[in-house]
PDB file of N, CA and C in Angstrom:
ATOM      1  N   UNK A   1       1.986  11.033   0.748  1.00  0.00           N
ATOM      2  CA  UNK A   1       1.044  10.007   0.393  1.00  0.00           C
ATOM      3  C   UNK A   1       0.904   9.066   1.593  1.00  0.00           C
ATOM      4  N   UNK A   2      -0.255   8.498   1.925  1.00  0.00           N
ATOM      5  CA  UNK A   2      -0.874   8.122   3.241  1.00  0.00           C
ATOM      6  C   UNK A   2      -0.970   6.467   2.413  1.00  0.00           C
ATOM      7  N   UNK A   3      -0.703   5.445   3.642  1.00  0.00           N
ATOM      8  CA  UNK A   3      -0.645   4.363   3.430  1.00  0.00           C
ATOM      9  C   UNK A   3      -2.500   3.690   2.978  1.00  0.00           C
ATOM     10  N   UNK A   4      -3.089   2.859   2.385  1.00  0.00           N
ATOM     11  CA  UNK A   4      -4.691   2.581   2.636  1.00  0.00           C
ATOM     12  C   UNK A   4      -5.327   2.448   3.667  1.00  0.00           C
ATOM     13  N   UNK A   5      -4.323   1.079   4.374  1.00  0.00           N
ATOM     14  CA  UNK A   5      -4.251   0.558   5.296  1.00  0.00           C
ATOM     15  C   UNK A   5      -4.189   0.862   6.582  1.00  0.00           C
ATOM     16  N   UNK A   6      -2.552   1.336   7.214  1.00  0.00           N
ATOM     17  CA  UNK A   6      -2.727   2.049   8.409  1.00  0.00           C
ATOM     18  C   UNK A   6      -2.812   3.674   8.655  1.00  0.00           C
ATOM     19  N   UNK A   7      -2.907   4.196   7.317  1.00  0.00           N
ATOM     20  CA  UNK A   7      -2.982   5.572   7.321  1.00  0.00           C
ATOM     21  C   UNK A   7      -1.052   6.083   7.744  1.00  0.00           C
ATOM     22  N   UNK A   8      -0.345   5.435   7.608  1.00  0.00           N
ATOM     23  CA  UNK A   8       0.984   6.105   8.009  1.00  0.00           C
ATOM     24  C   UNK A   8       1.486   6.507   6.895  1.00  0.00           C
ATOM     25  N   UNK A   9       2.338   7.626   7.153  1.00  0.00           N
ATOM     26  CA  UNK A   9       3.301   8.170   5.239  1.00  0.00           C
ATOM     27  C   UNK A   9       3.627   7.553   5.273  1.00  0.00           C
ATOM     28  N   UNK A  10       3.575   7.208   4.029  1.00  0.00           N
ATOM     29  CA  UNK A  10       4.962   6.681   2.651  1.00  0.00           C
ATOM     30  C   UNK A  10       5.789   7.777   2.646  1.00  0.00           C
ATOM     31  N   UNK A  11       6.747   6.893   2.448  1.00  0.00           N
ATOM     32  CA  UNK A  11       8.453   7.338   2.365  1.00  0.00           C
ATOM     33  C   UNK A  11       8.316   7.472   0.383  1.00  0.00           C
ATOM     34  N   UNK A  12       8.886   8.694   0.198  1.00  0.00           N
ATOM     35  CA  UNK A  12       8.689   8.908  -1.538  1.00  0.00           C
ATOM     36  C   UNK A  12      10.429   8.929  -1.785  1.00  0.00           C
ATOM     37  N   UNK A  13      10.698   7.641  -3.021  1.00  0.00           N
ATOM     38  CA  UNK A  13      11.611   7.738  -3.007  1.00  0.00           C
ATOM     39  C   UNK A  13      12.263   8.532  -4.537  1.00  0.00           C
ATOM     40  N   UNK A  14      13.155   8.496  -5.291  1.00  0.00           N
ATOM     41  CA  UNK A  14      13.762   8.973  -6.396  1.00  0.00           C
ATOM     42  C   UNK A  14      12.849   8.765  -7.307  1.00  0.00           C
ATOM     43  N   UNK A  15      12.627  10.039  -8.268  1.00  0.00           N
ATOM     44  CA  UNK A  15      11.568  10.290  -9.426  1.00  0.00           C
ATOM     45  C   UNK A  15       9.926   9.619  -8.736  1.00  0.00           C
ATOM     46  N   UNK A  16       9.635  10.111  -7.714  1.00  0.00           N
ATOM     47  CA  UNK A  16       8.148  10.029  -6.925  1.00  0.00           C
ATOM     48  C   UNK A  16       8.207   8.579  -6.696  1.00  0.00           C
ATOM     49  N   UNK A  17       9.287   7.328  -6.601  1.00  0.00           N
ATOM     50  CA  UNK A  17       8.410   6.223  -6.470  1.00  0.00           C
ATOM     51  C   UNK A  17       8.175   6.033  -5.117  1.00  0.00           C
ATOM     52  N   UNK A  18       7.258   4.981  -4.598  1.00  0.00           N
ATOM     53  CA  UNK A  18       7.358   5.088  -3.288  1.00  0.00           C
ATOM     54  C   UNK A  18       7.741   3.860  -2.516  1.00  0.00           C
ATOM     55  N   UNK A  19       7.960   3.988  -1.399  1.00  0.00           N
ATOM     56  CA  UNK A  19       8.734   2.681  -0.662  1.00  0.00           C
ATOM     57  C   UNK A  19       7.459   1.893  -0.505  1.00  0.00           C
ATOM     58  N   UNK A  20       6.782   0.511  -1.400  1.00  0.00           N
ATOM     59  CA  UNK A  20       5.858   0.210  -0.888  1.00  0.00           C
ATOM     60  C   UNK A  20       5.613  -0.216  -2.641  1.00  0.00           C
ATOM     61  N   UNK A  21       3.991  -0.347  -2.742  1.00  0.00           N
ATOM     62  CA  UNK A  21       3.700  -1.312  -3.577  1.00  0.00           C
ATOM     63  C   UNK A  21       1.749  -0.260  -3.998  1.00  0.00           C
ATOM     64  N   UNK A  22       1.833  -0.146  -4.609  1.00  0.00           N
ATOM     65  CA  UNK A  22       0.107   0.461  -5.797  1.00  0.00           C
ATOM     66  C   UNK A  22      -1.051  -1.251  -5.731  1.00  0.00           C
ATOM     67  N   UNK A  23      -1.957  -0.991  -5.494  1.00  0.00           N
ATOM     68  CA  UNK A  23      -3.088  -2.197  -5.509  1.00  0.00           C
ATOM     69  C   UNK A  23      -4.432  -1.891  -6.050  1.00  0.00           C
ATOM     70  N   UNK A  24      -4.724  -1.931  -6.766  1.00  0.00           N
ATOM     71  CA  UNK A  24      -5.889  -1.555  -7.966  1.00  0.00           C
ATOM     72  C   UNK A  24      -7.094  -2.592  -7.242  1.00  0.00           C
ATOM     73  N   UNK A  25      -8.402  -1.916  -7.125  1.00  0.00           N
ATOM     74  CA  UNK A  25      -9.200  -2.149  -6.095  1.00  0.00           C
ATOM     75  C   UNK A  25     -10.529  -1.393  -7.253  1.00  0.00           C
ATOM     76  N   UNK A  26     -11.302  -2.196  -8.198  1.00  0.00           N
ATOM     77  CA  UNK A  26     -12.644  -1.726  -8.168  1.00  0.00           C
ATOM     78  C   UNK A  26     -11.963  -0.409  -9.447  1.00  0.00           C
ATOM     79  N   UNK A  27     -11.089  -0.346  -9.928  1.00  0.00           N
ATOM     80  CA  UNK A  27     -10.381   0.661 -10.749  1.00  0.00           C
ATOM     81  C   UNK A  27      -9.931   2.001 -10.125  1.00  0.00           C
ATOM     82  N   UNK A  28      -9.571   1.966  -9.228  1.00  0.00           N
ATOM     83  CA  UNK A  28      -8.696   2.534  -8.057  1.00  0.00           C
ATOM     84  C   UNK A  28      -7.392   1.767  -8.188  1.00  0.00           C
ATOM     85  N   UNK A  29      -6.327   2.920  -7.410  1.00  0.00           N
ATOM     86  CA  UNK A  29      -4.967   2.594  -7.047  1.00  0.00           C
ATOM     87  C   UNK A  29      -5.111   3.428  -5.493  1.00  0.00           C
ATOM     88  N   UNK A  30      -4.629   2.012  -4.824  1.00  0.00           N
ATOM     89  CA  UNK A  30      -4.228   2.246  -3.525  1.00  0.00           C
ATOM     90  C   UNK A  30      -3.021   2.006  -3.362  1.00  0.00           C
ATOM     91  N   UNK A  31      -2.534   2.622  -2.656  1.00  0.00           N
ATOM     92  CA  UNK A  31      -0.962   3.289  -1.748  1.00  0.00           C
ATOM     93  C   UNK A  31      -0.950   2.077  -0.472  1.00  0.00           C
ATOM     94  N   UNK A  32       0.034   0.654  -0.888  1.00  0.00           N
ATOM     95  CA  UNK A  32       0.216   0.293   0.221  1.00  0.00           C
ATOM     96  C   UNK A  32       1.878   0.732   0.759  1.00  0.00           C
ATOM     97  N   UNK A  33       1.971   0.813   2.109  1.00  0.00           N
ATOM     98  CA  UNK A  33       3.723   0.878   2.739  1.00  0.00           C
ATOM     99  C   UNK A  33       4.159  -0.507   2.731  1.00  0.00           C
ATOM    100  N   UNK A  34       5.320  -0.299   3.244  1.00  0.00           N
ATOM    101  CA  UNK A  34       6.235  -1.749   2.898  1.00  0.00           C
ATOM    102  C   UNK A  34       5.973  -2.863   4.484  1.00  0.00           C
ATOM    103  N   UNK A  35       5.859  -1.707   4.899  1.00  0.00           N
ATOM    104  CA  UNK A  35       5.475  -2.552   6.614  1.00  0.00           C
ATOM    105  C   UNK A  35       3.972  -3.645   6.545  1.00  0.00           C
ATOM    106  N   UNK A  36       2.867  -2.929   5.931  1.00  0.00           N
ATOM    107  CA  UNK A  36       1.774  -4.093   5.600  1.00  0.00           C
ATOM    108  C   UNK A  36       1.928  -4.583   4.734  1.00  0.00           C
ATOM    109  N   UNK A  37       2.726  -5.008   3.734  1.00  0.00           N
ATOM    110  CA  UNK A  37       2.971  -5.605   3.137  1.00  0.00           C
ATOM    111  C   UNK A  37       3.647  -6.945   3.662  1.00  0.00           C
ATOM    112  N   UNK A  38       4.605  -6.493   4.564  1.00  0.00           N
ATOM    113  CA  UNK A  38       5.503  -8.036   5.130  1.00  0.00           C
ATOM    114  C   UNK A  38       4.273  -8.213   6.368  1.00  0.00           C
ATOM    115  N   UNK A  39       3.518  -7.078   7.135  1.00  0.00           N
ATOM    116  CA  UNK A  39       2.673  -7.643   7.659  1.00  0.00           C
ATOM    117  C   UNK A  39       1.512  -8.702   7.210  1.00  0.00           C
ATOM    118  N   UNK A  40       1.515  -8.600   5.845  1.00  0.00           N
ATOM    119  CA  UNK A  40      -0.032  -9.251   5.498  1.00  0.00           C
ATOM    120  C   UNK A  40       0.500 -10.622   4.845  1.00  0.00           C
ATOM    121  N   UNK A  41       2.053 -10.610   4.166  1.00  0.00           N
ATOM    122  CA  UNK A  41       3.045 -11.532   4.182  1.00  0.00           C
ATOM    123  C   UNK A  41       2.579 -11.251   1.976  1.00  0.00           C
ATOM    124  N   UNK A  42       2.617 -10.047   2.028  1.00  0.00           N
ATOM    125  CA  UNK A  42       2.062  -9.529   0.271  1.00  0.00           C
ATOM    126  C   UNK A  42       1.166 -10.278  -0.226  1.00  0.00           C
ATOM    127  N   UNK A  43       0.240 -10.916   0.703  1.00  0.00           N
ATOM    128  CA  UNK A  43      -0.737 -11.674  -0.209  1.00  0.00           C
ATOM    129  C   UNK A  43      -2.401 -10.868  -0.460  1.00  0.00           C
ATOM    130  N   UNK A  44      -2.249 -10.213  -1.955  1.00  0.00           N
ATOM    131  CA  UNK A  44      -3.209  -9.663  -2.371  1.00  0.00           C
ATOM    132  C   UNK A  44      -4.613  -9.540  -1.479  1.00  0.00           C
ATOM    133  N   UNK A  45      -5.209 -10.835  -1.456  1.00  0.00           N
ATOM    134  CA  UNK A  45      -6.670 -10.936  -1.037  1.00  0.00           C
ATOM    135  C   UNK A  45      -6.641 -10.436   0.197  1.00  0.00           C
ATOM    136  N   UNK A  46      -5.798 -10.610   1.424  1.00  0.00           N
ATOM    137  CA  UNK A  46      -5.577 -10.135   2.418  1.00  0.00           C
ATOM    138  C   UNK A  46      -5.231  -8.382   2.570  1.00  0.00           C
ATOM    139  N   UNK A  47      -4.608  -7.658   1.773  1.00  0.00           N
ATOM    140  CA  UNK A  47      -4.646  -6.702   1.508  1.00  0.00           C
ATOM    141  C   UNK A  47      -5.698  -5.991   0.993  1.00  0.00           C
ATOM    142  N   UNK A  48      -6.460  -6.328   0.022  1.00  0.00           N
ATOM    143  CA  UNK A  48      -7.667  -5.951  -0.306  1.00  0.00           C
ATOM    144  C   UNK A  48      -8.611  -5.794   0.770  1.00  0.00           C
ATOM    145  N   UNK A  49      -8.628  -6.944   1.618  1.00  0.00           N
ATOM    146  CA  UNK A  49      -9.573  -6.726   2.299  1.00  0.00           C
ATOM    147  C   UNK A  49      -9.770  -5.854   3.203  1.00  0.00           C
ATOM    148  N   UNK A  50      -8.432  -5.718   4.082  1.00  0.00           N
ATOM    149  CA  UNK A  50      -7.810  -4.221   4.764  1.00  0.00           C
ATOM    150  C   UNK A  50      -7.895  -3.241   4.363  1.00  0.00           C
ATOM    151  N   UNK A  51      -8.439  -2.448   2.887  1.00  0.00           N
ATOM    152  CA  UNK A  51      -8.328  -1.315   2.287  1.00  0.00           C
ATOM    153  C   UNK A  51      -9.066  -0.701   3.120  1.00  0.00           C
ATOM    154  N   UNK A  52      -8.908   0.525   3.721  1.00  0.00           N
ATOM    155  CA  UNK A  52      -9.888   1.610   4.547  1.00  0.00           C
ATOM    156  C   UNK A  52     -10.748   2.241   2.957  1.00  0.00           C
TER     157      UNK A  52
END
């Protein structure tokens, strides 16, 4: 699974979860990693807006 954002894998951890965080966009789920997350400092609107 490919990050939204920078396109890098996710790391899949025990029973499929993944290292990182799901962001519902328009009734979509996007795949963020844990790295844009502390990059964007987890603030939603900022993430959204980054969605590729």
């Amino acid at each position: 699974m490919k990050c939204a954002i920078c396109e890098k894998e996710i790391e899949v951890l025990f029973l499929d979860k993944i290292n990182g965080t799901y962001i519902k966009k328009e009734g979509k789920l996007y795949p963020i990693c844990k790295s844009c997350q502390i990059r964007f400092n987890n603030n939603k609107d900022e993430l959204l807006k980054n969605i590729k």
